[in-house]
C-alpha atoms as a PDB file:
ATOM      1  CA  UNK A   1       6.930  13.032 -21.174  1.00  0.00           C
ATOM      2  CA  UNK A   2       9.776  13.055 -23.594  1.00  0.00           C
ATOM      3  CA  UNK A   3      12.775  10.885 -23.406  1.00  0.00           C
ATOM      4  CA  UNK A   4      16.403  11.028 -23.937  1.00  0.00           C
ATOM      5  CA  UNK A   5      17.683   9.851 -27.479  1.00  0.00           C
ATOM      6  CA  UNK A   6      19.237   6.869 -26.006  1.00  0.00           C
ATOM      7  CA  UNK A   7      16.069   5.653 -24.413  1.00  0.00           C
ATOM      8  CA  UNK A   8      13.756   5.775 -27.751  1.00  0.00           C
ATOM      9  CA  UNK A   9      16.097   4.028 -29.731  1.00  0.00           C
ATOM     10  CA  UNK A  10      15.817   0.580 -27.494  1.00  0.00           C
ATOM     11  CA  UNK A  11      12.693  -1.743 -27.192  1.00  0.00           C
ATOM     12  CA  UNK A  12       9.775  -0.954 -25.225  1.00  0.00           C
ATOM     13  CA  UNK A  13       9.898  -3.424 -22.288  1.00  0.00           C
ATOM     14  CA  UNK A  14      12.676  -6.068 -21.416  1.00  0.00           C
ATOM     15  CA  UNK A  15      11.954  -9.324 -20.218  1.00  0.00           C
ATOM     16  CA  UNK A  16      12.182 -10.294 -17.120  1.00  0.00           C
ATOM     17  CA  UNK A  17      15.407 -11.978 -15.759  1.00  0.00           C
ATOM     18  CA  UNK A  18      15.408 -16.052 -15.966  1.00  0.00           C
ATOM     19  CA  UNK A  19      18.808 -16.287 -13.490  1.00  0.00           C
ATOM     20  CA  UNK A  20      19.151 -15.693  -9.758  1.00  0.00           C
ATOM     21  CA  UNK A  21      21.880 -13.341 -10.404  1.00  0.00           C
ATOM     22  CA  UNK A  22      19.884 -11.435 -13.395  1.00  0.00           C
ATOM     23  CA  UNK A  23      16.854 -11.604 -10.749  1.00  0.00           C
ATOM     24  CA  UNK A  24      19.324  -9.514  -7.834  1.00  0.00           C
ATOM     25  CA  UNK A  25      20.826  -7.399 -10.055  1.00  0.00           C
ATOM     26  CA  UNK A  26      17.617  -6.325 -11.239  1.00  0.00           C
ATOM     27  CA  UNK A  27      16.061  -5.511  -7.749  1.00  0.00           C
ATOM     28  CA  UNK A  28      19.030  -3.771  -6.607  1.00  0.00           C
ATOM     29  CA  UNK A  29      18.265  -1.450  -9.691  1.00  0.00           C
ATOM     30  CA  UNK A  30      14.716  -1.117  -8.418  1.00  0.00           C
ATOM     31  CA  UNK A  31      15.508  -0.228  -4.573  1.00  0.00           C
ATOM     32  CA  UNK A  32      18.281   1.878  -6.156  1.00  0.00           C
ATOM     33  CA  UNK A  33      15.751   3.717  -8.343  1.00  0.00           C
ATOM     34  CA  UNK A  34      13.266   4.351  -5.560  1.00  0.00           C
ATOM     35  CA  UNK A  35      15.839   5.790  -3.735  1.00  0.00           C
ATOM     36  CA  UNK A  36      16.950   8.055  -6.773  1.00  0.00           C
ATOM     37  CA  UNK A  37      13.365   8.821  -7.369  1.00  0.00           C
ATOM     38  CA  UNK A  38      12.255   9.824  -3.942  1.00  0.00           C
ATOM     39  CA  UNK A  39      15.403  12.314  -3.425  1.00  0.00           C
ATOM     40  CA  UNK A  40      15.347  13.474  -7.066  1.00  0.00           C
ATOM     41  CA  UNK A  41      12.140  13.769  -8.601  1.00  0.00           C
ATOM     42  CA  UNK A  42      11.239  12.044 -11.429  1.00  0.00           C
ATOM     43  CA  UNK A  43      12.307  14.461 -13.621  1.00  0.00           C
ATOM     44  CA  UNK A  44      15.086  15.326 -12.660  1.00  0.00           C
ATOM     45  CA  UNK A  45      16.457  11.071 -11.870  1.00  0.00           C
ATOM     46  CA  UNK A  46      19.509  10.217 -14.138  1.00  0.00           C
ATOM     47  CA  UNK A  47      19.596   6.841 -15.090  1.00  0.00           C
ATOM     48  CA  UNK A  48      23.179   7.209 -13.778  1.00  0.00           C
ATOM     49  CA  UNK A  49      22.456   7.470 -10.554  1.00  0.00           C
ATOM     50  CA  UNK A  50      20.494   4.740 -10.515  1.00  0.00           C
ATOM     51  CA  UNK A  51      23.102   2.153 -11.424  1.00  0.00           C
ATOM     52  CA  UNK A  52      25.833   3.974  -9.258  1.00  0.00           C
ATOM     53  CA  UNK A  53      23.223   3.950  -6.205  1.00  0.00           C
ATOM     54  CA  UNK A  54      22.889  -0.024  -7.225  1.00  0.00           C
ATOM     55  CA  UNK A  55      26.654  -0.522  -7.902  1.00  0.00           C
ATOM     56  CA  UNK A  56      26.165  -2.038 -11.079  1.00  0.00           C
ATOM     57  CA  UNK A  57      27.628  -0.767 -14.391  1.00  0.00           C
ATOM     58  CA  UNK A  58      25.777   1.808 -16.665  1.00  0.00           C
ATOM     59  CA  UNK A  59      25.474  -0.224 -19.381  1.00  0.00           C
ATOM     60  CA  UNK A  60      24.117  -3.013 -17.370  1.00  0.00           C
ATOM     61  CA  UNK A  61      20.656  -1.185 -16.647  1.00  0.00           C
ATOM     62  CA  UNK A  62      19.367  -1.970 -20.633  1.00  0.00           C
ATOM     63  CA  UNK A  63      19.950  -5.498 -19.547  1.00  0.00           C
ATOM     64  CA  UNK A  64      16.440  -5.271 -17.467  1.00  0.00           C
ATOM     65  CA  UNK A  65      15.094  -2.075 -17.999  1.00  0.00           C
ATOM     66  CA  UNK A  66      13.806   0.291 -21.891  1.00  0.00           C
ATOM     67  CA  UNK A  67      13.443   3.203 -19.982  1.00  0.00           C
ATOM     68  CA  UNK A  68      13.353   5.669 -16.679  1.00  0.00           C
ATOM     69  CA  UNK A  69       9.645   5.061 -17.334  1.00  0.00           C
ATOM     70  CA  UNK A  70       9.591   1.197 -17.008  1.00  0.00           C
ATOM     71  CA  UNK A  71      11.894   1.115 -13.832  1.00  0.00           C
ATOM     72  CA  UNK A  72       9.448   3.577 -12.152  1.00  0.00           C
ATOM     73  CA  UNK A  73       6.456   1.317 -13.344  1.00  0.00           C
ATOM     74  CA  UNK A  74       8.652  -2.016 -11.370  1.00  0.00           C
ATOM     75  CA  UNK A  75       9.017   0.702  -8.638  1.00  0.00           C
ATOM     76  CA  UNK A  76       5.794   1.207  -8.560  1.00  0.00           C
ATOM     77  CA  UNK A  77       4.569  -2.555  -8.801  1.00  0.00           C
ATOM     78  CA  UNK A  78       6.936  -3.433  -5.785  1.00  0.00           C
ATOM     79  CA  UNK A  79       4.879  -1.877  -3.251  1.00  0.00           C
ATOM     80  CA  UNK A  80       1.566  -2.675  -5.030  1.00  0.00           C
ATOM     81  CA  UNK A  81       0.709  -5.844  -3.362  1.00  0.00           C
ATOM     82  CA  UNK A  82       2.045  -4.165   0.297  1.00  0.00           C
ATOM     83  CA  UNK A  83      -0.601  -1.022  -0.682  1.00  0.00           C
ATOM     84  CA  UNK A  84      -3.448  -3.580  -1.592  1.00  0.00           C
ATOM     85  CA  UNK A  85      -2.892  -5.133   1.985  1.00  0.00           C
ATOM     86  CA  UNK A  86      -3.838  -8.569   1.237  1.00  0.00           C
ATOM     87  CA  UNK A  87      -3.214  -9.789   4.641  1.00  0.00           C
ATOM     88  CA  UNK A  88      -6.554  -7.980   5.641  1.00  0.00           C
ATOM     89  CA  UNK A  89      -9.708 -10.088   4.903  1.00  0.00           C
ATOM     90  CA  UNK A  90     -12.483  -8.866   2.731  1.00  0.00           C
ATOM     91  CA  UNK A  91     -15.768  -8.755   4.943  1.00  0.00           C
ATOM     92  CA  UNK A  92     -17.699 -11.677   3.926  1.00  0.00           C
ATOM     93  CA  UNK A  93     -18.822 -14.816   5.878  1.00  0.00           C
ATOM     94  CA  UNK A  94     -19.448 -14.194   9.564  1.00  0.00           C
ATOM     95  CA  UNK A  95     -16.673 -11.571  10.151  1.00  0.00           C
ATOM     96  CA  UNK A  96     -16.937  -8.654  12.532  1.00  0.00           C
ATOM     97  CA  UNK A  97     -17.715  -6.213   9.797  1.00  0.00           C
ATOM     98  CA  UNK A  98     -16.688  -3.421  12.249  1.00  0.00           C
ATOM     99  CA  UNK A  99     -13.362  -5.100  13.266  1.00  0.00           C
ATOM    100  CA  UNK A 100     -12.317  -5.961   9.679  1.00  0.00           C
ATOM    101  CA  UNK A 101     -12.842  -2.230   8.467  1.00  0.00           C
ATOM    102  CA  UNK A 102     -11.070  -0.885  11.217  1.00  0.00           C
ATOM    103  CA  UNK A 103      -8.032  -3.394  10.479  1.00  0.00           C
ATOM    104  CA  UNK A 104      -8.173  -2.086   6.776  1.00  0.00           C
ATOM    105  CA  UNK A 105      -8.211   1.163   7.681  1.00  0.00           C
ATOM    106  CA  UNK A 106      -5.373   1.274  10.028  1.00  0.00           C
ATOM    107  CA  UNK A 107      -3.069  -1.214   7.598  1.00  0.00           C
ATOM    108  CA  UNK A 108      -3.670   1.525   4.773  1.00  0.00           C
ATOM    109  CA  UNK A 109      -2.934   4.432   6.667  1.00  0.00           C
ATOM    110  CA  UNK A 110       0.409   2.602   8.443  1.00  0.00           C
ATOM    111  CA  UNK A 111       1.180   1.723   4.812  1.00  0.00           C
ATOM    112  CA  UNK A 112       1.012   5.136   2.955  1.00  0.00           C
ATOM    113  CA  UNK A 113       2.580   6.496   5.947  1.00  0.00           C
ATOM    114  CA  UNK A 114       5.920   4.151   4.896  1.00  0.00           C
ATOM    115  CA  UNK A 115       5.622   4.946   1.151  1.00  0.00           C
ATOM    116  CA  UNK A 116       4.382   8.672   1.324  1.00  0.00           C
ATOM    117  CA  UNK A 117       7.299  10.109  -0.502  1.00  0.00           C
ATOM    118  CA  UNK A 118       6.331   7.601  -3.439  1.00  0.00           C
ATOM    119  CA  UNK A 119       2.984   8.594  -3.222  1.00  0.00           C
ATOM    120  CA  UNK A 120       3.720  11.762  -3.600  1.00  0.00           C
ATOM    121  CA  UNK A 121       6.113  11.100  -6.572  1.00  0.00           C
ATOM    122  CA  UNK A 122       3.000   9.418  -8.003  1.00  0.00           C
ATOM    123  CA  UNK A 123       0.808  12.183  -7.724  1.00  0.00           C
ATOM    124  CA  UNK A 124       3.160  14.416  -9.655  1.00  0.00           C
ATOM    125  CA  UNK A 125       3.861  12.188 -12.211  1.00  0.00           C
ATOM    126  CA  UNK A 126       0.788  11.249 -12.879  1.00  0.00           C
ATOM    127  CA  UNK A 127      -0.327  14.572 -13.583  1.00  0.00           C
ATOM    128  CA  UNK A 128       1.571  15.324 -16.517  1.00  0.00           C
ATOM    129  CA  UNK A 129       2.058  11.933 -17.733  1.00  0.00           C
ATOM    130  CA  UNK A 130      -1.330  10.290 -19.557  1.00  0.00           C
ATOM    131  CA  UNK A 131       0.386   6.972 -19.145  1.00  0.00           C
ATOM    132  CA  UNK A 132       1.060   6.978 -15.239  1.00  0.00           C
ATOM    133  CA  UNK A 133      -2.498   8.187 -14.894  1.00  0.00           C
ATOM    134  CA  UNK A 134      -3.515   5.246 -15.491  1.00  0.00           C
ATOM    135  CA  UNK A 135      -1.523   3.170 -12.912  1.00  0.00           C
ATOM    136  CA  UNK A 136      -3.220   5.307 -10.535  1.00  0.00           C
ATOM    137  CA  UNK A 137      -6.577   4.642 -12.001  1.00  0.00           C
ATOM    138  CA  UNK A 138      -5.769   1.255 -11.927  1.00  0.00           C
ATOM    139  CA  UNK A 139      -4.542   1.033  -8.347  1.00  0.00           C
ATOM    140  CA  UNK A 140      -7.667   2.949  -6.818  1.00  0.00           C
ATOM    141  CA  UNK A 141     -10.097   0.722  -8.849  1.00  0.00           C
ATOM    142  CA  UNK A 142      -8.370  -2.149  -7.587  1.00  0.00           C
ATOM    143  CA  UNK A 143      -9.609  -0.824  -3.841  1.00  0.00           C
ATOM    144  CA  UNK A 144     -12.847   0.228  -5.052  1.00  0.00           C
ATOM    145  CA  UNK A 145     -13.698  -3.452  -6.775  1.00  0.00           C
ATOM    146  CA  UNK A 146     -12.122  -5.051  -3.304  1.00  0.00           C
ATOM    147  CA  UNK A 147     -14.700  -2.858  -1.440  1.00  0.00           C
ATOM    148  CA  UNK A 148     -17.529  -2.795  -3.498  1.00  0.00           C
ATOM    149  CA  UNK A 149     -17.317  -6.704  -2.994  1.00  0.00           C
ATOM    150  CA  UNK A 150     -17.049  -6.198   0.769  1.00  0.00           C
ATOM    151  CA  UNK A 151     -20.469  -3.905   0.487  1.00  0.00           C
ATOM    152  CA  UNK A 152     -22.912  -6.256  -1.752  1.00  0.00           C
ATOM    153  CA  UNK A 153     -21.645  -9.107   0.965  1.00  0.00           C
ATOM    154  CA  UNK A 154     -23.085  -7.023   3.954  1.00  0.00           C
ATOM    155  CA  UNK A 155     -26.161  -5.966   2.026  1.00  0.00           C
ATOM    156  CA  UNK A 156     -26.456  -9.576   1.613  1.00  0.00           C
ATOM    157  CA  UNK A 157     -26.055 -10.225   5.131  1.00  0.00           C
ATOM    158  CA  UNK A 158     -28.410  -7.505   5.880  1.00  0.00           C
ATOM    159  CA  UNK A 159     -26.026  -5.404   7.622  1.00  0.00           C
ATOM    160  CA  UNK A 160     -25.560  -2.228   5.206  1.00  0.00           C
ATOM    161  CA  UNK A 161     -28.396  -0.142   3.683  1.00  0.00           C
ATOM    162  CA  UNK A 162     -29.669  -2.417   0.239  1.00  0.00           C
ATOM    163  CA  UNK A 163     -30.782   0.745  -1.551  1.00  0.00           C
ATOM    164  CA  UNK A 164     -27.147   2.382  -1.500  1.00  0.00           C
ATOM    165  CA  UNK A 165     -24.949   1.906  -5.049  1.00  0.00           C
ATOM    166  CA  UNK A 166     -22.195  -0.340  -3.582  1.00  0.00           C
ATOM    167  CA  UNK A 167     -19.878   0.658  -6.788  1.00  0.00           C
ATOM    168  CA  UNK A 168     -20.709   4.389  -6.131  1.00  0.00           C
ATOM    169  CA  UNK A 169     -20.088   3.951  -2.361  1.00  0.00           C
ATOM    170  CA  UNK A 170     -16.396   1.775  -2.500  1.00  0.00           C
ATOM    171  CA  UNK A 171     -15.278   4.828  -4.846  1.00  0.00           C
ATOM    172  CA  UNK A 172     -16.300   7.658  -3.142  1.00  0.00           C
ATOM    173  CA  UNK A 173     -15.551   5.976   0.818  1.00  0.00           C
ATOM    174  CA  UNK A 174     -11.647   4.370  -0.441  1.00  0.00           C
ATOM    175  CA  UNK A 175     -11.275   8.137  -1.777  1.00  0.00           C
ATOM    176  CA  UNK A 176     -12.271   9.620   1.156  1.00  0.00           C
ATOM    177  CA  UNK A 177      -9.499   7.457   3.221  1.00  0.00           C
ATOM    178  CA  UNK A 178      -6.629   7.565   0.209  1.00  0.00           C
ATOM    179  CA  UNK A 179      -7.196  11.455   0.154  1.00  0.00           C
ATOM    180  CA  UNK A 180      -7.527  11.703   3.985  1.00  0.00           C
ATOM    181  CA  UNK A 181      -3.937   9.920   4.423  1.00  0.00           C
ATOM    182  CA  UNK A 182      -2.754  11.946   1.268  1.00  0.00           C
ATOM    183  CA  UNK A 183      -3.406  14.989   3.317  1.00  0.00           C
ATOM    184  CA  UNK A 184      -1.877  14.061   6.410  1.00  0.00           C
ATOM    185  CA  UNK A 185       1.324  11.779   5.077  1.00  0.00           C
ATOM    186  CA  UNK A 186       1.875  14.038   2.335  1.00  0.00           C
ATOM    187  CA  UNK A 187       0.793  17.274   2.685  1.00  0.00           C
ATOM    188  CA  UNK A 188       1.656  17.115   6.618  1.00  0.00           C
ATOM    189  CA  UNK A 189      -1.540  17.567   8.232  1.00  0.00           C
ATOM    190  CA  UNK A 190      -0.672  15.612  11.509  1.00  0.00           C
ATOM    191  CA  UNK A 191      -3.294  13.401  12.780  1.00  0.00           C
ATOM    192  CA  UNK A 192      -2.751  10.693  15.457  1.00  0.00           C
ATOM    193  CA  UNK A 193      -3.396   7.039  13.533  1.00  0.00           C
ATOM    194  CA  UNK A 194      -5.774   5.747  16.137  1.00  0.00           C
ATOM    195  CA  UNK A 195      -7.975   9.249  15.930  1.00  0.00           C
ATOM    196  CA  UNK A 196      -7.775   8.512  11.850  1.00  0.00           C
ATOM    197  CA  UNK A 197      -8.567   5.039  11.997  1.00  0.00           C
ATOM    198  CA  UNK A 198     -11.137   5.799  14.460  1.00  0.00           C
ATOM    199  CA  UNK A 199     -12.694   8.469  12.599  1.00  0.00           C
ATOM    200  CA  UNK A 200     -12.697   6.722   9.308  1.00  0.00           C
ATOM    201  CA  UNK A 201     -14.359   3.833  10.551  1.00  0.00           C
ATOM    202  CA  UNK A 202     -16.937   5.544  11.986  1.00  0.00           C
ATOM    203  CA  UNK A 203     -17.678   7.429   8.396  1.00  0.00           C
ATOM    204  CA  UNK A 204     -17.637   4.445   6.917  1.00  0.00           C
ATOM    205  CA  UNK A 205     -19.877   2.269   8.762  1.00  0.00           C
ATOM    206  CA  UNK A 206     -22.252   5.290   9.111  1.00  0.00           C
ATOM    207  CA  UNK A 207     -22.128   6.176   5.480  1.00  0.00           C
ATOM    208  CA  UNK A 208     -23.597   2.139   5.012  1.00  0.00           C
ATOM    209  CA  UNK A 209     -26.232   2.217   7.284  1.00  0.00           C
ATOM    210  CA  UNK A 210     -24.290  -0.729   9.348  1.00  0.00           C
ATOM    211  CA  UNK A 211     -26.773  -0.990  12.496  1.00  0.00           C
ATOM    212  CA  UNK A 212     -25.432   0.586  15.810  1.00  0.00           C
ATOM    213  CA  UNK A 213     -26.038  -3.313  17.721  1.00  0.00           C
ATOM    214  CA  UNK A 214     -23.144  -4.081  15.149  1.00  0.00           C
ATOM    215  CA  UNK A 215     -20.994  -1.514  16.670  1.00  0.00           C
ATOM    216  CA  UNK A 216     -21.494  -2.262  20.122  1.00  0.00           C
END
């Protein structure tokens, strides 16, 4: 994706800021930029309106930030952690395996539902840029290693089929729900979230084997 003159001619990535007013100023240009993104395309986003949506001065936005590019990557990395859900447990120990999928279901879907329009941004991005690609490589292996973990612990445990490829199955079950809630918070196929969640779940635990006593 090519890049104004004024953006090749700085350095590739800016340290981050070692102040507490560096540290707002530079967030402010972040929630500014989402907001530029999301009504703008990423395209068609003018570093312009990114500092007048933040209220700081043009100039100001080299202070934190090479390029369109790495504000969109600190865009992207703000809602990374939220996306991950880390306040959902991975299934090991003596959890409810049932009870702990269902919670990670239903935090996903509630949280592409609030960042859909970036989602979508990301999408389009990544399709004609090699670089952002990769973020979204990266973010849907980081779901697939979570669940593969979750998997080998309940083959463990005896309660998911041993002979199933648990690497195989966390990629092809976390992009069954990603593209499921792509499809209905993106594309706008309405779906009520306890139906989803509900019929998620069920695909999932079916697709391990997870015995029906579990379920009860």
């Amino acid at each position: 994706m090519p890049q104004s003159s004024d953006e090749t001619d700085r350095a590739d990535h800016r340290e981050p800021p070692r102040t507490p007013r560096g540290v707002r100023t530079r967030a402010r240009l972040v929630s500014a930029a989402r907001t530029v993104f999301e009504r703008d395309g990423f395209v068609d986003a003018r570093l312009a309106d990114i500092t007048s949506e933040a209220g700081t001065a043009a100039g100001s936005f080299y202070t934190y930030f090479a390029s369109k590019d790495e504000i969109f990557t600190a865009v992207l990395e703000e809602v990374k952690e939220e996306m991950l859900h880390p306040q959902v447990r991975e299934v090991t120990g003596s959890d409810d395996p049932v009870a702990v999928i269902t919670a990670g279901n239903r935090a996903y879907l509630e949280s592409y539902a609030r960042n859909a329009a970036l989602m979508r941004l990301l999408e389009q991005v990544a399709a004609i840029d090699e670089r952002f690609a990769e973020v979204r490589w990266q973010r849907g292996r980081a779901f697939t290693e979570r669940n593969a973990r979750s998997i080998r612990d309940l083959q463990q445990r005896g309660l998911a089929d041993p002979d199933i490829d648990a690497d195989l199955a966390a990629t092809a079950l976390s992009m069954m729900v990603s593209r499921t809630a792509y499809n209905t918070y993106v594309l706008g196929e309405a779906r009520d979230l306890d139906t989803l969640t509900d019929t998620l779940t069920r695909l999932w635990v079916n697709a391990l084997g997870i015995p029906e006593r579990v379920l009860a």
